[in-house]
C-alpha atoms as a PDB file:
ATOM      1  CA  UNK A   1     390.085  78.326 140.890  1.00  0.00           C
ATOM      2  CA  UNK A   2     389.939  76.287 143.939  1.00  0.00           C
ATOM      3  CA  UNK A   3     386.633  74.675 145.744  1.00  0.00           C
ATOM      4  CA  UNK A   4     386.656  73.316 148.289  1.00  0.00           C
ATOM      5  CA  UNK A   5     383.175  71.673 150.140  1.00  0.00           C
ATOM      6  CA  UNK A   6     382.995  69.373 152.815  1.00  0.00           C
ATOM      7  CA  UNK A   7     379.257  67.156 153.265  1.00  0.00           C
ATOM      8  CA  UNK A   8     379.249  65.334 157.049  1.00  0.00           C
ATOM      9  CA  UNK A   9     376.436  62.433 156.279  1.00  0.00           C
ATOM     10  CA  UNK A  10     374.126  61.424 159.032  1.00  0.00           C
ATOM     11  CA  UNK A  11     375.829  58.031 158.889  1.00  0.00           C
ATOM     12  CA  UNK A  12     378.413  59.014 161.205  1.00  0.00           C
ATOM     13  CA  UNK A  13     380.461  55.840 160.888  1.00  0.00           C
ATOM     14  CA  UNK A  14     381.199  56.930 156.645  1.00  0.00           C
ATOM     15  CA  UNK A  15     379.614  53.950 155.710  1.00  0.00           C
ATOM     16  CA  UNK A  16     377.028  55.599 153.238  1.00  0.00           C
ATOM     17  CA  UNK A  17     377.473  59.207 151.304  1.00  0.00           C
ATOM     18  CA  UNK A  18     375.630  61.660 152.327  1.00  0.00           C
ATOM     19  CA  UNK A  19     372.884  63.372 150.833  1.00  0.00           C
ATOM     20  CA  UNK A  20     374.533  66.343 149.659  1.00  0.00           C
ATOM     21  CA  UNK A  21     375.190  66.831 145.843  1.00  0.00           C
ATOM     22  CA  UNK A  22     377.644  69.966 144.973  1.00  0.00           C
ATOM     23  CA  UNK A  23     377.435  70.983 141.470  1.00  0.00           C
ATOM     24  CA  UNK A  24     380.024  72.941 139.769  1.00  0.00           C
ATOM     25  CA  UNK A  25     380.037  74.059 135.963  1.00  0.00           C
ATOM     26  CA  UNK A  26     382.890  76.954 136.381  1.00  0.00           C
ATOM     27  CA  UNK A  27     381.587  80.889 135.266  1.00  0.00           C
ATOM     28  CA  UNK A  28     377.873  79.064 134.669  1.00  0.00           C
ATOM     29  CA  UNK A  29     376.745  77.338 137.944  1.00  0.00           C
ATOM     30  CA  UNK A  30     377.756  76.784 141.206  1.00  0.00           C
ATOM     31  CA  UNK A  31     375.355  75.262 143.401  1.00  0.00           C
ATOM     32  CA  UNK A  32     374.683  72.739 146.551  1.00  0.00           C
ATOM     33  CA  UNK A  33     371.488  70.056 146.447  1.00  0.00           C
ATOM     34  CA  UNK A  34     370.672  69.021 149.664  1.00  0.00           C
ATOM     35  CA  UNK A  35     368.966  65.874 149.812  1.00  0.00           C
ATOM     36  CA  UNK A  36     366.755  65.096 152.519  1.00  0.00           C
ATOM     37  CA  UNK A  37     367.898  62.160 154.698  1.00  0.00           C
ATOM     38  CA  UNK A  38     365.613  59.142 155.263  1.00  0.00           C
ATOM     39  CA  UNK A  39     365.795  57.393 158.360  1.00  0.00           C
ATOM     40  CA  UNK A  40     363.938  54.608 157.313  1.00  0.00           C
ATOM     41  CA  UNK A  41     367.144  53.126 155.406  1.00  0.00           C
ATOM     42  CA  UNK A  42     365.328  52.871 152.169  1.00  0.00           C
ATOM     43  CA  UNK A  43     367.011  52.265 148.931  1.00  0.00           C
ATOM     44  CA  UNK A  44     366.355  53.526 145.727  1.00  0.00           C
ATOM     45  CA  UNK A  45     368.777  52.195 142.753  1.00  0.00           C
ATOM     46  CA  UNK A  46     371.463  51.718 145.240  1.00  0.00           C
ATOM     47  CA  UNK A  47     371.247  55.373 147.067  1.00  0.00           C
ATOM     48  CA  UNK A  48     369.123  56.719 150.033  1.00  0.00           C
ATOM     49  CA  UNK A  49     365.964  58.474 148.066  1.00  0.00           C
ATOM     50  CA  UNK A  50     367.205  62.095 149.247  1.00  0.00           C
ATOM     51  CA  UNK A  51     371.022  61.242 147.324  1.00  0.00           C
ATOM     52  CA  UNK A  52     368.971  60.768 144.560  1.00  0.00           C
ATOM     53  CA  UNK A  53     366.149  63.109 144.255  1.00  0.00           C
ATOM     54  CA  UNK A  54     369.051  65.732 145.015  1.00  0.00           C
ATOM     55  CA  UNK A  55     371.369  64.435 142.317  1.00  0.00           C
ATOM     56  CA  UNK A  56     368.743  63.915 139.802  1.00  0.00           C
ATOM     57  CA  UNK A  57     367.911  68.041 140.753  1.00  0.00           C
ATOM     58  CA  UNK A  58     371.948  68.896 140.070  1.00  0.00           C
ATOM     59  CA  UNK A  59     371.443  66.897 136.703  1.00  0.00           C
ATOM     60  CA  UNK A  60     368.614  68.835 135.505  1.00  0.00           C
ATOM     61  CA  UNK A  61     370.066  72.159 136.504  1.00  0.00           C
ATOM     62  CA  UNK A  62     372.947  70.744 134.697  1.00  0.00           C
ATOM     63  CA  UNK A  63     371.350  69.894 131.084  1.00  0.00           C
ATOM     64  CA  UNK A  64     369.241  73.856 131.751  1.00  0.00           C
ATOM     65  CA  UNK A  65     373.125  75.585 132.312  1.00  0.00           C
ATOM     66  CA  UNK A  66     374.752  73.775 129.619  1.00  0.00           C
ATOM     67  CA  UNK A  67     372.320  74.611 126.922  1.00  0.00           C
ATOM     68  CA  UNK A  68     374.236  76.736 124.960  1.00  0.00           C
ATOM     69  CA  UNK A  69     371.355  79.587 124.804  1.00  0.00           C
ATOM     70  CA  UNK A  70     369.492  79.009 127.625  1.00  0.00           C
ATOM     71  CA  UNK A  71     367.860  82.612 128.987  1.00  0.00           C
ATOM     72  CA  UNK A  72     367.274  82.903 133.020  1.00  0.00           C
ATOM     73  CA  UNK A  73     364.246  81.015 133.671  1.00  0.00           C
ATOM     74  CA  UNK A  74     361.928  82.132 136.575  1.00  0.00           C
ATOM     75  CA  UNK A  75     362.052  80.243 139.788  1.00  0.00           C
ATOM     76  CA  UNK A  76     358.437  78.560 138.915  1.00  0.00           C
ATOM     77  CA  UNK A  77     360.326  76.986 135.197  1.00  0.00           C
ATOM     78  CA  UNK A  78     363.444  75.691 137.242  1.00  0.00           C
ATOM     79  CA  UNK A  79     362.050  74.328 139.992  1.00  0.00           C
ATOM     80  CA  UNK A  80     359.346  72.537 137.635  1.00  0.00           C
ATOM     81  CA  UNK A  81     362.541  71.201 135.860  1.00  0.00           C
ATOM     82  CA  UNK A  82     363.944  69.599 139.142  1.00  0.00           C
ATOM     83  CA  UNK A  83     361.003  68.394 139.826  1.00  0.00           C
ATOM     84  CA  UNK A  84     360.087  66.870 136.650  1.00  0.00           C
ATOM     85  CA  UNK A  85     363.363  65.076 136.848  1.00  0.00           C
END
């Protein structure tokens, strides 16, 4: 299997990562989080807030996929977990 993803961050001089999570658990879940840029150059734990509210979205989706019996939730249950994390 080959991926291949490309994330161009508002920061055009590369000085900061985007905001753009890709999350990829092969046969399970493939998925992109896009975090919403802030222009106001806030930092939250040493990321822009929409790096981390997307990554902390890919994380939960992560723990929900790799539960080993995990049934399909409805939209409403995995959003609520993204949101809770």
């Amino acid at each position: 299997m080959k991926i291949e993803s490309s994330s161009t961050p508002k920061c055009r001089d590369l000085s900061q990562p985007g905001d753009d999570i890709l999350v990829v658990l092969p046969q399970c879940l493939y998925a992109v989080f896009d975090g919403a840029t802030d222009t106001s150059g806030a930092v939250v734990q040493g990321e822009s807030p929409g790096r981390m509210a997307a990554r902390q979205a890919g994380m939960a989706m992560v723990r929900y996929a790799s539960t080993p019996d995990h049934a399909l939730g409805s939209a409403q249950d995995l959003m609520r977990a993204m949101n809770q994390s």
